[in-house]
C-alpha atoms as a PDB file:
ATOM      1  CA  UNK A   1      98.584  99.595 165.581  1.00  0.00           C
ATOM      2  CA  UNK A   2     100.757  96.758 164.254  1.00  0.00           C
ATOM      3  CA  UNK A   3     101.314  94.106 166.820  1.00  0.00           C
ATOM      4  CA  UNK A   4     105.012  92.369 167.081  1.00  0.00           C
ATOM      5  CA  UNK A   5     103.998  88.378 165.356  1.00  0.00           C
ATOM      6  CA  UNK A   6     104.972  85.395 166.938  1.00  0.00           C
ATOM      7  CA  UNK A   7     104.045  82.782 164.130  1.00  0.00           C
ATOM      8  CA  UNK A   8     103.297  84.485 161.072  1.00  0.00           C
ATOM      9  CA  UNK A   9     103.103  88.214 158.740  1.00  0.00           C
ATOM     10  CA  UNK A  10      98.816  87.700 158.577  1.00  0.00           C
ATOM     11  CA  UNK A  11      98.787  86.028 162.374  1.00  0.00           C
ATOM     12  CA  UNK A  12      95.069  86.792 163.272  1.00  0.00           C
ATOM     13  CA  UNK A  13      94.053  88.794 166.307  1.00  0.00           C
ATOM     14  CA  UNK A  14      91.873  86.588 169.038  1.00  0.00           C
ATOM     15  CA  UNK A  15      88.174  86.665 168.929  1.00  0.00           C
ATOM     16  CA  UNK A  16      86.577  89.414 170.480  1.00  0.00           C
ATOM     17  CA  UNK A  17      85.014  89.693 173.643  1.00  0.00           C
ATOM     18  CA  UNK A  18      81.545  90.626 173.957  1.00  0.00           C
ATOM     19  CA  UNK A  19      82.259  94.264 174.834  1.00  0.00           C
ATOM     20  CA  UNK A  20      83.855  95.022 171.441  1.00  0.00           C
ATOM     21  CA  UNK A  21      82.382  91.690 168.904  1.00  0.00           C
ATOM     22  CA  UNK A  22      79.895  94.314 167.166  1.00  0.00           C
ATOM     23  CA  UNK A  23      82.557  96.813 166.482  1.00  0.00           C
ATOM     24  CA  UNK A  24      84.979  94.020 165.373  1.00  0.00           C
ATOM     25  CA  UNK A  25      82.454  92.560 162.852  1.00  0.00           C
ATOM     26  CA  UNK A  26      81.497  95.687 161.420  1.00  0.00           C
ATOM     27  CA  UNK A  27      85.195  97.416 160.961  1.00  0.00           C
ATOM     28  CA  UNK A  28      87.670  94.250 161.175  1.00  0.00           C
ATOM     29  CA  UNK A  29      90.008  93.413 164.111  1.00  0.00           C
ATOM     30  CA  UNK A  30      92.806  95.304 163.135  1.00  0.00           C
ATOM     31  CA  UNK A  31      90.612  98.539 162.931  1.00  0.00           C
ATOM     32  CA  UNK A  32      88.172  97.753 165.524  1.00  0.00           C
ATOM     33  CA  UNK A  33      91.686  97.515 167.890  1.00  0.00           C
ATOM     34  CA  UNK A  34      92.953 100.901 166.498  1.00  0.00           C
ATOM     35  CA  UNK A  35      89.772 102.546 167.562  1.00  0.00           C
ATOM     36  CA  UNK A  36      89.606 101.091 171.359  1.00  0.00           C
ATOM     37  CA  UNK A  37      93.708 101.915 171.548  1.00  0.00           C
ATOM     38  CA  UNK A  38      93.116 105.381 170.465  1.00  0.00           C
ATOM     39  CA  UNK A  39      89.507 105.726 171.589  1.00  0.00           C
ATOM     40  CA  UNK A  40      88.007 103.437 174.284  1.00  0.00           C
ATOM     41  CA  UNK A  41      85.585 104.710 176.823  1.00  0.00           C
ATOM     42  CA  UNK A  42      84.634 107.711 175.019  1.00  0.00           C
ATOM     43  CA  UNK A  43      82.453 108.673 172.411  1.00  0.00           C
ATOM     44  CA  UNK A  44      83.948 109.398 168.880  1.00  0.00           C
ATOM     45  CA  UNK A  45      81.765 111.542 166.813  1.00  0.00           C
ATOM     46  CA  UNK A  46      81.250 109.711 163.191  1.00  0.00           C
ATOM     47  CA  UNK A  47      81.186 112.377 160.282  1.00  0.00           C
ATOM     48  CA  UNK A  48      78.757 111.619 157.170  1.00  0.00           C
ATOM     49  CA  UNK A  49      81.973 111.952 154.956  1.00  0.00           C
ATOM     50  CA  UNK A  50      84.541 109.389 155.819  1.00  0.00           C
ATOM     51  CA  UNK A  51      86.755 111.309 153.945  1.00  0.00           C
ATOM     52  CA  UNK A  52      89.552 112.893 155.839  1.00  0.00           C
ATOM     53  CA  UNK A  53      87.605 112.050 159.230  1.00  0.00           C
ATOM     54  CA  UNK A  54      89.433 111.519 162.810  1.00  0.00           C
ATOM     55  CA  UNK A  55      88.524 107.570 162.207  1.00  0.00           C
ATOM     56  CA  UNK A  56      89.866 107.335 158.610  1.00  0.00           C
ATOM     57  CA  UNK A  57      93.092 108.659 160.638  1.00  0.00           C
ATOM     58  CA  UNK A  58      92.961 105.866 163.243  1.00  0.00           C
ATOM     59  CA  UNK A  59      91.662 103.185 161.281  1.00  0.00           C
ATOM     60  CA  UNK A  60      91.615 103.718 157.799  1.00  0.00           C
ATOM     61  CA  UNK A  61      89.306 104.677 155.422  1.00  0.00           C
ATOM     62  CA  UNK A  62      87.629 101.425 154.352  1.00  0.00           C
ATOM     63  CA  UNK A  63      86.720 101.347 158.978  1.00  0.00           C
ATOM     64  CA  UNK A  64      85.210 104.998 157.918  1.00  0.00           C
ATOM     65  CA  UNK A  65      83.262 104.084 155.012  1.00  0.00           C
ATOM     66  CA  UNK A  66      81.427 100.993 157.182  1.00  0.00           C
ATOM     67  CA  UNK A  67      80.704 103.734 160.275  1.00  0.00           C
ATOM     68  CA  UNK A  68      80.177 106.375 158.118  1.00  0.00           C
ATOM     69  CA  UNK A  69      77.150 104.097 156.583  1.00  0.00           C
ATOM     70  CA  UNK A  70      76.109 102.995 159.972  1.00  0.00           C
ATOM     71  CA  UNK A  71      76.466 105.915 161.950  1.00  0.00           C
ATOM     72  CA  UNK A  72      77.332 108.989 159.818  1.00  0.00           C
ATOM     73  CA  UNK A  73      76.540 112.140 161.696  1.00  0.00           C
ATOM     74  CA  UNK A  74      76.051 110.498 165.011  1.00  0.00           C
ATOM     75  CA  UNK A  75      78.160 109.299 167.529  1.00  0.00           C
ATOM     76  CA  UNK A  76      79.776 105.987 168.320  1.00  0.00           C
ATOM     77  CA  UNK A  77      80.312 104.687 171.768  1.00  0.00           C
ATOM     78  CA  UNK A  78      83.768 102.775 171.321  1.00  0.00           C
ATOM     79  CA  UNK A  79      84.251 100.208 174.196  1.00  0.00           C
ATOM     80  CA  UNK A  80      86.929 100.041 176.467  1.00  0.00           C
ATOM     81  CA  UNK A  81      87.777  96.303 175.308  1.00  0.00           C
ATOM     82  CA  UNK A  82      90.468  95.689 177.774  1.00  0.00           C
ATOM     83  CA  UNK A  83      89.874  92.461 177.916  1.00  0.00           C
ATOM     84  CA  UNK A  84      90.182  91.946 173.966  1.00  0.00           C
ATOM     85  CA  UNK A  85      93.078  93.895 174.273  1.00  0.00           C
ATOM     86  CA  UNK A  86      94.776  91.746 177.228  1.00  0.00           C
ATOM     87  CA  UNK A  87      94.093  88.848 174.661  1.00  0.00           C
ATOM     88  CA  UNK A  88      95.542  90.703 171.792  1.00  0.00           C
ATOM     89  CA  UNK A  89      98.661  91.524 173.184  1.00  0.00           C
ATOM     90  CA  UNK A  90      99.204  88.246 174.944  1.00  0.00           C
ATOM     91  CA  UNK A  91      98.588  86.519 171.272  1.00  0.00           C
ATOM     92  CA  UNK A  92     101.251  88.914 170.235  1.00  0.00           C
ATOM     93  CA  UNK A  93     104.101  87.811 172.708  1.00  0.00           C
ATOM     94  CA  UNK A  94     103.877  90.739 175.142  1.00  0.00           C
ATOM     95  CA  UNK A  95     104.919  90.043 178.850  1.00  0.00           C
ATOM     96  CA  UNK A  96     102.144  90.156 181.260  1.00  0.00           C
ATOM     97  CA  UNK A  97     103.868  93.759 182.636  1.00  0.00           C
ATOM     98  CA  UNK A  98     103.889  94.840 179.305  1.00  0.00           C
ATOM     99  CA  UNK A  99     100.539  93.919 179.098  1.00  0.00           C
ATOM    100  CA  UNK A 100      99.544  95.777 182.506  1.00  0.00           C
ATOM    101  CA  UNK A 101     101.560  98.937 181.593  1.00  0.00           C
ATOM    102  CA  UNK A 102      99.644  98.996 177.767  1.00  0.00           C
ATOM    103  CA  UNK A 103      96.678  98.209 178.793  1.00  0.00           C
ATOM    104  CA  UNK A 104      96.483 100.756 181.960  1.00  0.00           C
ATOM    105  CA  UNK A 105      95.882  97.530 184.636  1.00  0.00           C
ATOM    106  CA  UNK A 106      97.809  95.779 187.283  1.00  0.00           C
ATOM    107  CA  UNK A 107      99.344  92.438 186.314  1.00  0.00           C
ATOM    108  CA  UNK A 108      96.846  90.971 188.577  1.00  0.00           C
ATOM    109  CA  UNK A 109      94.418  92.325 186.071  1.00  0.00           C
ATOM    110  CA  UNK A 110      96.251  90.759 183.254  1.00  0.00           C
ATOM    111  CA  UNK A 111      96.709  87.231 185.015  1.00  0.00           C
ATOM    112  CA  UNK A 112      92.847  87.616 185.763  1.00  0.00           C
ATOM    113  CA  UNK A 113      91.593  87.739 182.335  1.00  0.00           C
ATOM    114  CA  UNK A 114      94.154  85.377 180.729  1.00  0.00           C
ATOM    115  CA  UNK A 115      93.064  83.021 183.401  1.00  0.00           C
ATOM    116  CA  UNK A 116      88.896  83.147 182.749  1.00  0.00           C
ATOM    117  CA  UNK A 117      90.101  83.394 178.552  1.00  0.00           C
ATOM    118  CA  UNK A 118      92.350  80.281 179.065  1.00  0.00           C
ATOM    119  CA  UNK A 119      95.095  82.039 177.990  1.00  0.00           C
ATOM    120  CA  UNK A 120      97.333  81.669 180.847  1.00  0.00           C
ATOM    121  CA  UNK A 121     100.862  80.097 180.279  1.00  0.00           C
ATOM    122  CA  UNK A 122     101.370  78.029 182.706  1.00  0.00           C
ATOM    123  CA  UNK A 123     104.981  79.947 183.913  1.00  0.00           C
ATOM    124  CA  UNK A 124     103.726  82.955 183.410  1.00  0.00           C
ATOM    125  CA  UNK A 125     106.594  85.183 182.699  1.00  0.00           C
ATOM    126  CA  UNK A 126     109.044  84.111 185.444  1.00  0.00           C
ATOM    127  CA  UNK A 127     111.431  83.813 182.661  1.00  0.00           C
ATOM    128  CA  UNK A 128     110.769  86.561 180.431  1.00  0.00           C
ATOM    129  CA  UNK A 129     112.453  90.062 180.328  1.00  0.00           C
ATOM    130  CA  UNK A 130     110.362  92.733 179.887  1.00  0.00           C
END
């Protein structure tokens, strides 16, 4: 998934949470967040040849290769990582309801874990359309 950028074309993603840090360092950001958009809460089965797999279709083939080594012929647990995710689409100039609607949460939810990330702005988005 390609985010909208506020600042700049190679704009990095936030750091991950705990939930979804081991995933991120072994597949990337960008890859790791493909996987938990198309794939969190459920296991994703990890095929020995990357090759044409379901994860070289979500993430690429390079995020296949690295599971493939890992985990090839096994399955992968692939976190939820909604709280990543909040982050990720707050970095990316999404409205907290756009946020809540995305990420399957209430804006309450949203407001929540911007607050305890320190991510809040301090308006919110009283004047932002969504």
């Amino acid at each position: 998934m390609s985010l909208p950028d506020r600042s700049s074309p190679q704009a990095a993603l936030p750091p991950p949470t705990d939930d979804v840090a081991r995933l991120v360092r072994m597949v990337g950001p960008e890859a790791a967040l493909a996987l938990v958009e198309a794939r969190g809460g459920t296991r994703l089965y990890v095929a020995q040849t990357p090759e044409g797999s379901e994860i070289e279709k979500i993430a690429g083939l390079d995020a296949a290769r690295k599971l493939s080594a890992q985990y090839g012929r096994d399955w992968l647990r692939v976190p939820l990582a909604r709280p990543w995710r909040i982050l990720c689409y707050r970095a990316a100039g999404m409205s907290y309801r756009a946020i809540a609607l995305k990420a399957c949460c209430t804006d309450a939810t949203v407001w929540e874990v911007l607050k305890r990330h320190d991510a809040v702005s301090p308006q919110g988005d009283l004047f932002k359309a969504s």
